[in-house]
Each structure stands twice: as structure tokens, then as C-alpha cells.
C-alpha atoms as a PDB file:
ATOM      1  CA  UNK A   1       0.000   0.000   0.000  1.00  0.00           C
ATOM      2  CA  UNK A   2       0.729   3.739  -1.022  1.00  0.00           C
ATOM      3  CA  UNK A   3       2.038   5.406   2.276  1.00  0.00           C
ATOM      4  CA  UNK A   4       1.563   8.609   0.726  1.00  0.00           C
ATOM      5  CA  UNK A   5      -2.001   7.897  -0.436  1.00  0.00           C
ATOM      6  CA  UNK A   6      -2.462   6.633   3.308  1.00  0.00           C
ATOM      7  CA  UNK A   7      -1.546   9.579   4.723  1.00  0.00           C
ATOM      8  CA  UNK A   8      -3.496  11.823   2.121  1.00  0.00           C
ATOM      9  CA  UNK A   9      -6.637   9.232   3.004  1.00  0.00           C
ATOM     10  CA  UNK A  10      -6.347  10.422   6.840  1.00  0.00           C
ATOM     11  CA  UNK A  11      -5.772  13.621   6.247  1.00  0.00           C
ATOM     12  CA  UNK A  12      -9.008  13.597   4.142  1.00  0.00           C
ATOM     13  CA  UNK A  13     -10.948  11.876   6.516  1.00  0.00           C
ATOM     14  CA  UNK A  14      -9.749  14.364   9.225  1.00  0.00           C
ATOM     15  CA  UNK A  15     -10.440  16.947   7.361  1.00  0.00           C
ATOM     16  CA  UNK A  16     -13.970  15.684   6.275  1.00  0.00           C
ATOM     17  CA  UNK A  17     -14.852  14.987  10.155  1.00  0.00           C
ATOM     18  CA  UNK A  18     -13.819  17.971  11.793  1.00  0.00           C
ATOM     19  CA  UNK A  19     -15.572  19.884   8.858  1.00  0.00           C
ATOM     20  CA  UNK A  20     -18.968  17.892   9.976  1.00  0.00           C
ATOM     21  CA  UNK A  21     -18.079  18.486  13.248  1.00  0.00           C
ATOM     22  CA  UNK A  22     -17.921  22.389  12.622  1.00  0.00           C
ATOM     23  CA  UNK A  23     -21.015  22.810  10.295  1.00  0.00           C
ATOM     24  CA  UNK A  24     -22.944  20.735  12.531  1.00  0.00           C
ATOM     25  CA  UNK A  25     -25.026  23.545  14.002  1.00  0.00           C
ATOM     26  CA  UNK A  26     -25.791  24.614  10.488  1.00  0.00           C
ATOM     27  CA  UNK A  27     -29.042  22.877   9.699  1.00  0.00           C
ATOM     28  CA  UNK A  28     -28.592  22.844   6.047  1.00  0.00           C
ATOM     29  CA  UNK A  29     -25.004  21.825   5.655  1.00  0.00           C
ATOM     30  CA  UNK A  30     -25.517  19.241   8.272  1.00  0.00           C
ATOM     31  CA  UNK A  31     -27.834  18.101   5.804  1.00  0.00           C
ATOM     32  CA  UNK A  32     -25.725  17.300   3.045  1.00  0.00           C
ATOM     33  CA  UNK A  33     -23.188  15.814   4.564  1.00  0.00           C
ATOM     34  CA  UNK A  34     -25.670  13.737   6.067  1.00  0.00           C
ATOM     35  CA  UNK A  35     -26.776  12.555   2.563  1.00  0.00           C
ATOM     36  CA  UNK A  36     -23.619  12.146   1.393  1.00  0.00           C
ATOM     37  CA  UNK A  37     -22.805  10.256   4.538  1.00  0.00           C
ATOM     38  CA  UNK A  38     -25.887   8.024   3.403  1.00  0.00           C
ATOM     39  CA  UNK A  39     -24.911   7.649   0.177  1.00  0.00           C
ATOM     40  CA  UNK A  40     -21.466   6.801   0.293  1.00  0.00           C
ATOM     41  CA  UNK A  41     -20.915   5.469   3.941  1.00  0.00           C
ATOM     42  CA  UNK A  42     -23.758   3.074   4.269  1.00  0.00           C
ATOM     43  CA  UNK A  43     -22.461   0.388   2.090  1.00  0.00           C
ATOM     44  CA  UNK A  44     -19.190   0.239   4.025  1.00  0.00           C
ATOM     45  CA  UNK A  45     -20.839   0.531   7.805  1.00  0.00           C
ATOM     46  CA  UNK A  46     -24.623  -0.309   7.577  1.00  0.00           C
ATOM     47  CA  UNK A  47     -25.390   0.015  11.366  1.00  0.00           C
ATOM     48  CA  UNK A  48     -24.246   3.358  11.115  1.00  0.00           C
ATOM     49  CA  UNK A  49     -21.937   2.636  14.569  1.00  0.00           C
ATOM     50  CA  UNK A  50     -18.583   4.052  13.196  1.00  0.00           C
ATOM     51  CA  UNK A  51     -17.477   7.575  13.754  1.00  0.00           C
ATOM     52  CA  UNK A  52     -17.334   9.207  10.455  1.00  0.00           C
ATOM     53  CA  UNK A  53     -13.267   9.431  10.338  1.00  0.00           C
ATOM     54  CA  UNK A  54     -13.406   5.311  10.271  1.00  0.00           C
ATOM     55  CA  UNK A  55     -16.171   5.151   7.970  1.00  0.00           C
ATOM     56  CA  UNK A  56     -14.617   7.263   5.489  1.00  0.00           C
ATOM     57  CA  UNK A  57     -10.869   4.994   6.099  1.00  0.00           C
ATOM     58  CA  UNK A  58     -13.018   1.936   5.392  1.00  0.00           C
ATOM     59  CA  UNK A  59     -15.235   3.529   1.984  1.00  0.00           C
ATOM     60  CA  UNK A  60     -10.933   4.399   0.758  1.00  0.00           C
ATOM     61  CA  UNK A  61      -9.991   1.252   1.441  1.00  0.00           C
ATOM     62  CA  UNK A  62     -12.593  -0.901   0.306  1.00  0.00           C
ATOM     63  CA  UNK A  63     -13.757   1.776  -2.734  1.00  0.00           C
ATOM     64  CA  UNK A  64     -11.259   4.694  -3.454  1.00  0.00           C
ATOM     65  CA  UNK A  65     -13.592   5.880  -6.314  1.00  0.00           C
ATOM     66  CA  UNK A  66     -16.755   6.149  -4.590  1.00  0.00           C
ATOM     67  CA  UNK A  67     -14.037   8.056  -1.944  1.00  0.00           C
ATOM     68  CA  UNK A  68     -12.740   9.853  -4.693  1.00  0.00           C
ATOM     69  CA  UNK A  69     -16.280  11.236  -5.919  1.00  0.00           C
ATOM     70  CA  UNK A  70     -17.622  12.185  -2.384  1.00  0.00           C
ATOM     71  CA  UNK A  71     -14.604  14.191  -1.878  1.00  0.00           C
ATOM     72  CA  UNK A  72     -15.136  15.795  -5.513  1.00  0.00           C
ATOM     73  CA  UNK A  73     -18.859  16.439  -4.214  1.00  0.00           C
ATOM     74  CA  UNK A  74     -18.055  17.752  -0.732  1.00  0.00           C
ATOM     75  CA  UNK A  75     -15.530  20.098  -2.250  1.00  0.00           C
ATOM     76  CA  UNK A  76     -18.563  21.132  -4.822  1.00  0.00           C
ATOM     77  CA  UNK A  77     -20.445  21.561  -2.010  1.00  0.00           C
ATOM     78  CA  UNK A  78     -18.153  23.783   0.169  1.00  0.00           C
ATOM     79  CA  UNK A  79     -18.830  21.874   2.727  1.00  0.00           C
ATOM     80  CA  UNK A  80     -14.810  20.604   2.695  1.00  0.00           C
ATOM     81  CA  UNK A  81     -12.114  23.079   0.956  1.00  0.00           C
ATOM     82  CA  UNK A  82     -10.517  22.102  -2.391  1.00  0.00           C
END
């Protein structure tokens, strides 16, 4: 495995969460990450039990394009920085 793509996948996933994390109090942004969330995380942790940081590990490691195209749609979103 790709250290560097590793560490770019964390750094994503950080960045993802913590933007979540401060949008959360903003109904409508909270909403699309929520649907994105749906959309892309569900397959990877039905339940819905993992923190959003693991999820999003998992969906790289198990999918990198469906990672790759929710990052592409959070940045066209704003709700991430690109």
C-alpha cells in the first residue's frame, strides 16, 4: 500500500470529520453531509456505529472511487475546501 495515499486518506478523513463536526449547528449543511454520509458510507458501515473518520478509512480502502467522488462532491459543495 501507497504510504503517501495513506496519509493523504487520513488527512481527508480528518479533514472531512472535523468539517462535519464544525457545520454541525448549520441545519442545512448538516444536511448534506448527512446525505452524502448516506450515500457513500452506508455500504461500508450499515449500522451506522462508526465515527465518520473510520467510515470514510473503510469507503478508501474498500472503494477509493466512490471516496474519490464524495470528496469531488463535498468540495462542490463547500462543505470541505478544495
Amino acid at each position: 500500500m501507497n504510504i503517501d495515499a495513506m496519509e493523504e486518506a487520513g488527512r481527508l478523513a480528518q479533514t472531512i470529520s472535523f468539517s462535519y463536526e464544525d457545520h454541525y449547528h448549520l441545519q442545512e449543511k448538516r444536511k448534506m453531509f448527512q446525505a452524502l454520509f448516506e450515500r457513500y458510507l452506508s455500504p461500508v458501515d450499515p449500522s451506522g456505529s462508526m465515527e465518520p473518520y473510520y467510515a470514510i478509512i473503510l469507503l478508501w480502502r474498500k472503494n477509493p472511487a466512490e471516496f474519490d467522488q464524495m470528496v469531488r462532491e463535498m468540495k462542490d459543495h463547500r462543505l470541505i475546501p478544495a
